[in-house]
N, C-alpha and C. Protein backbone atom coordinates (compact mmCIF):
# COMPACT_ATOMS: atom_id res chain seq x y z
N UNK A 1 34.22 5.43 -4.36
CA UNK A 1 34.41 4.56 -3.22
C UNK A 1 33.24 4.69 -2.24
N UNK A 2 32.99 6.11 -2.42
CA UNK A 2 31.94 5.95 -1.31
C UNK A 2 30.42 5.56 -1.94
N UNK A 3 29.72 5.65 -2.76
CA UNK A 3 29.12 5.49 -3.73
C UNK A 3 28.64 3.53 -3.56
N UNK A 4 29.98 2.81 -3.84
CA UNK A 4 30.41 1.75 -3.56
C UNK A 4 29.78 0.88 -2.15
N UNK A 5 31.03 1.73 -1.21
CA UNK A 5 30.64 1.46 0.37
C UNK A 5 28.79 1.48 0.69
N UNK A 6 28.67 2.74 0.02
CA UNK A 6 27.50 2.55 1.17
C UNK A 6 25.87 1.79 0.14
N UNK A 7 26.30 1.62 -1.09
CA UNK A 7 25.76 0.60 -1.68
C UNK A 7 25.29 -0.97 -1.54
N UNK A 8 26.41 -1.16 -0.79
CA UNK A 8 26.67 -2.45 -0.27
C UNK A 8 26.27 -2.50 1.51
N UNK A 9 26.22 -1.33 1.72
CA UNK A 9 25.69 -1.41 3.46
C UNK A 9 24.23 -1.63 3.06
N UNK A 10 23.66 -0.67 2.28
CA UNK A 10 22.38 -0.53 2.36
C UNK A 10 21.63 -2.05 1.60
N UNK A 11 22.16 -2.79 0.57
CA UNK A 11 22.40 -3.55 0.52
C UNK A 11 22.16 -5.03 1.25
N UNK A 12 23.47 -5.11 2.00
CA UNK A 12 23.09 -6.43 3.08
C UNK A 12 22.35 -5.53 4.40
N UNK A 13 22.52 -4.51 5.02
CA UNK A 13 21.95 -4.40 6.25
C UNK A 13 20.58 -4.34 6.24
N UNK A 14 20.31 -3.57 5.03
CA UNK A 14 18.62 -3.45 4.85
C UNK A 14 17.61 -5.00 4.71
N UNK A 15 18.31 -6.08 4.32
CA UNK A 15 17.48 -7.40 3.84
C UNK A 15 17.44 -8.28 4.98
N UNK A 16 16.54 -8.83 4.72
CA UNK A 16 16.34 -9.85 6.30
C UNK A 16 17.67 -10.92 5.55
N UNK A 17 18.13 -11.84 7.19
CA UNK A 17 19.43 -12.63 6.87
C UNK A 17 18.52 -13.62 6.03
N UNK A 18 17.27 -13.98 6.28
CA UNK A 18 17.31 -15.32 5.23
C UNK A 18 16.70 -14.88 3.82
N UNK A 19 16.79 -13.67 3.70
CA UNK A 19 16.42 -12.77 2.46
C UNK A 19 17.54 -12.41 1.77
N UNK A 20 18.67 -12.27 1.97
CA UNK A 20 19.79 -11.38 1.35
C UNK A 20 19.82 -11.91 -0.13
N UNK A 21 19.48 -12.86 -0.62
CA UNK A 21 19.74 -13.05 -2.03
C UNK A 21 18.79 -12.46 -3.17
N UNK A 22 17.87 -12.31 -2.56
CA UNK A 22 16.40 -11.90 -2.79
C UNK A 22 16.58 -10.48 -3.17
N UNK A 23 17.20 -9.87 -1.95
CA UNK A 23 17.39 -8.27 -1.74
C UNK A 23 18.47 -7.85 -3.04
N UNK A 24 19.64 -8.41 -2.70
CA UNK A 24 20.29 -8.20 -4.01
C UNK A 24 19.93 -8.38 -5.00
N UNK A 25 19.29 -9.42 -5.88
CA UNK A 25 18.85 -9.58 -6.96
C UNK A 25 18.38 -8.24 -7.33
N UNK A 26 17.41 -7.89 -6.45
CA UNK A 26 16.11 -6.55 -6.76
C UNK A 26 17.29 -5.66 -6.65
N UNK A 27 18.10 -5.00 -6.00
CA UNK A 27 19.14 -4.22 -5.62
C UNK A 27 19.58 -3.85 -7.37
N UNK A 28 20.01 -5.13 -7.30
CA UNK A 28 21.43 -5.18 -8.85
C UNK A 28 20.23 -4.67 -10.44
N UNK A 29 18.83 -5.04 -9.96
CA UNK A 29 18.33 -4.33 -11.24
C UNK A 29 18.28 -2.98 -11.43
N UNK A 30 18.36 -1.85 -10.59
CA UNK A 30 18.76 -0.77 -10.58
C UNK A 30 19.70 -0.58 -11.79
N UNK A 31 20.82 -1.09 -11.81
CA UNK A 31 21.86 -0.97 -12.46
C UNK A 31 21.30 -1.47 -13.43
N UNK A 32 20.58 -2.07 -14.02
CA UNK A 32 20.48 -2.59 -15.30
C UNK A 32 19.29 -1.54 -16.14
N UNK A 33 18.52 -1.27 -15.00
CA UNK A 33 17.24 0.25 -15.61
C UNK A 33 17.92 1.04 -16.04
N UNK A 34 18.68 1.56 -14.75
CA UNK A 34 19.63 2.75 -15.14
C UNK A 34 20.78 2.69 -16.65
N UNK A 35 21.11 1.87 -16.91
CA UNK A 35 21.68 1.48 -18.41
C UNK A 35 20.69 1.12 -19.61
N UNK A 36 19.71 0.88 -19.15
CA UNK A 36 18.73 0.58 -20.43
C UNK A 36 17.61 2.07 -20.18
N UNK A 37 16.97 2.72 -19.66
CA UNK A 37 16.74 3.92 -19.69
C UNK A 37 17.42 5.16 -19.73
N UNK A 38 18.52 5.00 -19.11
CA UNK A 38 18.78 6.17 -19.00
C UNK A 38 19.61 7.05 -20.09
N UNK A 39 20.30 6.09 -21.12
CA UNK A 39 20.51 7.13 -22.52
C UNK A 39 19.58 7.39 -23.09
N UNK A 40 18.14 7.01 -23.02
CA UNK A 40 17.11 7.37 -23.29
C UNK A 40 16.45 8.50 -23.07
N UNK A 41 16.15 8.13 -21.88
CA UNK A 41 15.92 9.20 -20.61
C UNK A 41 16.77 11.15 -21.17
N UNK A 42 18.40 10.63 -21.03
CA UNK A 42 18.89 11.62 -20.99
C UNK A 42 18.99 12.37 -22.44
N UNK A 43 19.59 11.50 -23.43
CA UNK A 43 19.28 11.90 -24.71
C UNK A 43 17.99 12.68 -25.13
N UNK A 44 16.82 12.31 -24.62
CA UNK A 44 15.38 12.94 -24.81
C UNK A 44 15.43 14.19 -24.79
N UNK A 45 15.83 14.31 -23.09
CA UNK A 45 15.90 15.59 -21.90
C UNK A 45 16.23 16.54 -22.57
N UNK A 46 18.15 16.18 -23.14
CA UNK A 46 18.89 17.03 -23.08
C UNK A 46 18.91 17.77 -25.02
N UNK A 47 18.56 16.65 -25.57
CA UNK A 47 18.30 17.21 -26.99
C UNK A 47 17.03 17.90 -27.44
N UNK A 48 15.79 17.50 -26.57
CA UNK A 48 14.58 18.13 -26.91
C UNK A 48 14.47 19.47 -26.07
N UNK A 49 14.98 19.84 -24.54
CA UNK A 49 15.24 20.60 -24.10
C UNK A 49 15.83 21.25 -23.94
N UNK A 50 17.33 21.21 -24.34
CA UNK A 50 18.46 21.66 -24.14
C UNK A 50 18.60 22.38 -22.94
N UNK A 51 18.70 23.74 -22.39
CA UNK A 51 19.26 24.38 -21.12
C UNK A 51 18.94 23.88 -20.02
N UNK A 52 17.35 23.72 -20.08
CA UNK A 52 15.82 23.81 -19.02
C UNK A 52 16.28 21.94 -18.71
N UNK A 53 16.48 21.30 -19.87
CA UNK A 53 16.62 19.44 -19.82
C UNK A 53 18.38 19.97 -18.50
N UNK A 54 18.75 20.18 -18.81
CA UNK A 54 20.26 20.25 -17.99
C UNK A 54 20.04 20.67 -17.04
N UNK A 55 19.06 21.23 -16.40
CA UNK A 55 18.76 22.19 -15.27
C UNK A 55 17.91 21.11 -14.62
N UNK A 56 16.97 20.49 -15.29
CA UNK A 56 16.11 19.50 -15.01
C UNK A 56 16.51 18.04 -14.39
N UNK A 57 17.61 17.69 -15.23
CA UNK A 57 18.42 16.20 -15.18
C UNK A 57 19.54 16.60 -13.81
N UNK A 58 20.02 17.96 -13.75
CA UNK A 58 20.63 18.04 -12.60
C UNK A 58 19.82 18.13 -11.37
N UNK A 59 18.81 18.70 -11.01
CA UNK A 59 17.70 18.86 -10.10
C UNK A 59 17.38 17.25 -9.50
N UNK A 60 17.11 16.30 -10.34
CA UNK A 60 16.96 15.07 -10.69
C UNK A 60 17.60 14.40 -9.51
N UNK A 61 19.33 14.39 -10.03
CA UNK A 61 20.32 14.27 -9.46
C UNK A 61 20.33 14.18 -8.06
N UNK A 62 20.63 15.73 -8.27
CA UNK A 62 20.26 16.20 -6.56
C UNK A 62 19.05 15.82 -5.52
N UNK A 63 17.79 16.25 -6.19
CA UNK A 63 17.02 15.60 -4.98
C UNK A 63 16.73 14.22 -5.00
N UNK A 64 17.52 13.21 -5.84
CA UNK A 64 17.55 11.53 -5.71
C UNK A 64 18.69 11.35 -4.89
N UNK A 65 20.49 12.79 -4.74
CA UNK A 65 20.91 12.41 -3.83
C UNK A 65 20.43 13.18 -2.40
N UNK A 66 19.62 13.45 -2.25
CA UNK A 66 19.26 14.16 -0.80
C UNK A 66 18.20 13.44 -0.26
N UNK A 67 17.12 12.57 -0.99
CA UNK A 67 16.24 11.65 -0.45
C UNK A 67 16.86 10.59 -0.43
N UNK A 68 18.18 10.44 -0.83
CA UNK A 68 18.91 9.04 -0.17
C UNK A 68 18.68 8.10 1.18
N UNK A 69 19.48 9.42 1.79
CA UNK A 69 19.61 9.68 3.52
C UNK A 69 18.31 9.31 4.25
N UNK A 70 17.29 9.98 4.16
CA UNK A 70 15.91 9.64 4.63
C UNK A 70 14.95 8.37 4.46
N UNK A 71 15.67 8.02 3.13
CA UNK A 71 14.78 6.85 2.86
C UNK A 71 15.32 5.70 3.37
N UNK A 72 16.90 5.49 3.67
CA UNK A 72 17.61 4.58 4.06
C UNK A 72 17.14 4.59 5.78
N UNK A 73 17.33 5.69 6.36
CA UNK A 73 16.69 5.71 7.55
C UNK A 73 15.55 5.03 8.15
N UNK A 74 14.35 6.13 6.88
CA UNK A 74 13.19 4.86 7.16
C UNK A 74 13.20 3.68 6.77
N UNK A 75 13.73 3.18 5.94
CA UNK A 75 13.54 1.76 5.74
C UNK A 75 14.28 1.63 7.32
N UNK A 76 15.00 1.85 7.72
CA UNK A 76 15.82 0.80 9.17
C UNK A 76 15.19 0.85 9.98
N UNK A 77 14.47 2.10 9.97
CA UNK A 77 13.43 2.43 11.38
C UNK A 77 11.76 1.30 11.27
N UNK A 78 11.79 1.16 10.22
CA UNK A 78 10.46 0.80 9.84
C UNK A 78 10.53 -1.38 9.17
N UNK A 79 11.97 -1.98 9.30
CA UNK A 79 12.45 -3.20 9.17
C UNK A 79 11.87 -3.69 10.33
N UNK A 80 11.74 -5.18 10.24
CA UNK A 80 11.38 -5.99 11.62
C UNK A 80 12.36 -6.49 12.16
N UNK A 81 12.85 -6.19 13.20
CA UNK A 81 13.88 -6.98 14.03
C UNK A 81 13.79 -8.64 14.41
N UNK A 82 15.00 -9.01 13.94
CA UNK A 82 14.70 -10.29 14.43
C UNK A 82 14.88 -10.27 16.18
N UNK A 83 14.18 -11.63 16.10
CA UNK A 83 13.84 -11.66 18.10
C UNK A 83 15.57 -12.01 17.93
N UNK A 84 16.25 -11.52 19.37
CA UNK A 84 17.33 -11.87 19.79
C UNK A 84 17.14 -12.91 21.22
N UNK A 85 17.92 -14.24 21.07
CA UNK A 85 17.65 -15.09 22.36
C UNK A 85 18.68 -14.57 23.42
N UNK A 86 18.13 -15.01 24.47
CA UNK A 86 18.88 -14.45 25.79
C UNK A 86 19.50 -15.78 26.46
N UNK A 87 20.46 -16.07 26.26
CA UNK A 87 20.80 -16.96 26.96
C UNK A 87 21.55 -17.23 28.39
N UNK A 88 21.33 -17.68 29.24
CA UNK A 88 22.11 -17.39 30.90
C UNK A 88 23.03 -18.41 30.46
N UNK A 89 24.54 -17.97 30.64
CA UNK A 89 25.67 -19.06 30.59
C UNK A 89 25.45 -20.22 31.70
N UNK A 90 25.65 -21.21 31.42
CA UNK A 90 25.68 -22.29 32.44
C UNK A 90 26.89 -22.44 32.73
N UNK A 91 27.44 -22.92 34.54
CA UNK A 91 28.35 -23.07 34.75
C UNK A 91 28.49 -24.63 34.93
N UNK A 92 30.07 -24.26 34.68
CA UNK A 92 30.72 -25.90 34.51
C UNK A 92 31.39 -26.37 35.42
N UNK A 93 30.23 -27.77 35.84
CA UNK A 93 31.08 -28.33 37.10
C UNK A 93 31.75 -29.26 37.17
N UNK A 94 32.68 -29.37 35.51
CA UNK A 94 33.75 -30.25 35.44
C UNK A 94 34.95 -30.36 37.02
N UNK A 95 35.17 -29.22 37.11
CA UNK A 95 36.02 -28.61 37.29
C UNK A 95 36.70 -29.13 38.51
């Protein structure tokens, strides 16, 4: 679930609004590398290496989930803001 959640934050919040289709597209190929490399990938690791490949593929793991956090950051810190308009309410002299 959480995996999920914050997939989908990083997702739409990270893409400009008239970009979001764009962003996903590139987003959703992840998932498709990761299924076409990665029995590859891991099969290689773990049969040509055995202990050192398991020690290796977990390491992997871990520091892809600990540079998560930072990279999501910078990307937000480092996005262009759209200009926000300021508008003064006008009053109404229906009344």
């Amino acid at each position: 679930m959480k995996q999920s959640a914050s997939s989908w934050q990083i997702d739409f919040d990270l893409a400009p609004s008239d970009q979001v289709g764009q962003y996903q597209g590139f987003f959703g190929t992840g998932v498709a590398v990761a299924r076409t490399l990665g029995p590859l990938l891991v099969t290689t690791l773990l049969m040509t290496w055995g202990l050192p490949g398991w020690l290796l593929l977990g390491g992997l793991f871990l520091g892809a989930g600990y540079a998560m956090g930072p990279a999501v950051r910078w990307a937000e810190r480092d996005r262009p803001r759209p200009a926000v308009e300021t508008t003064v309410p006008r009053s109404d002299s229906r009344a």
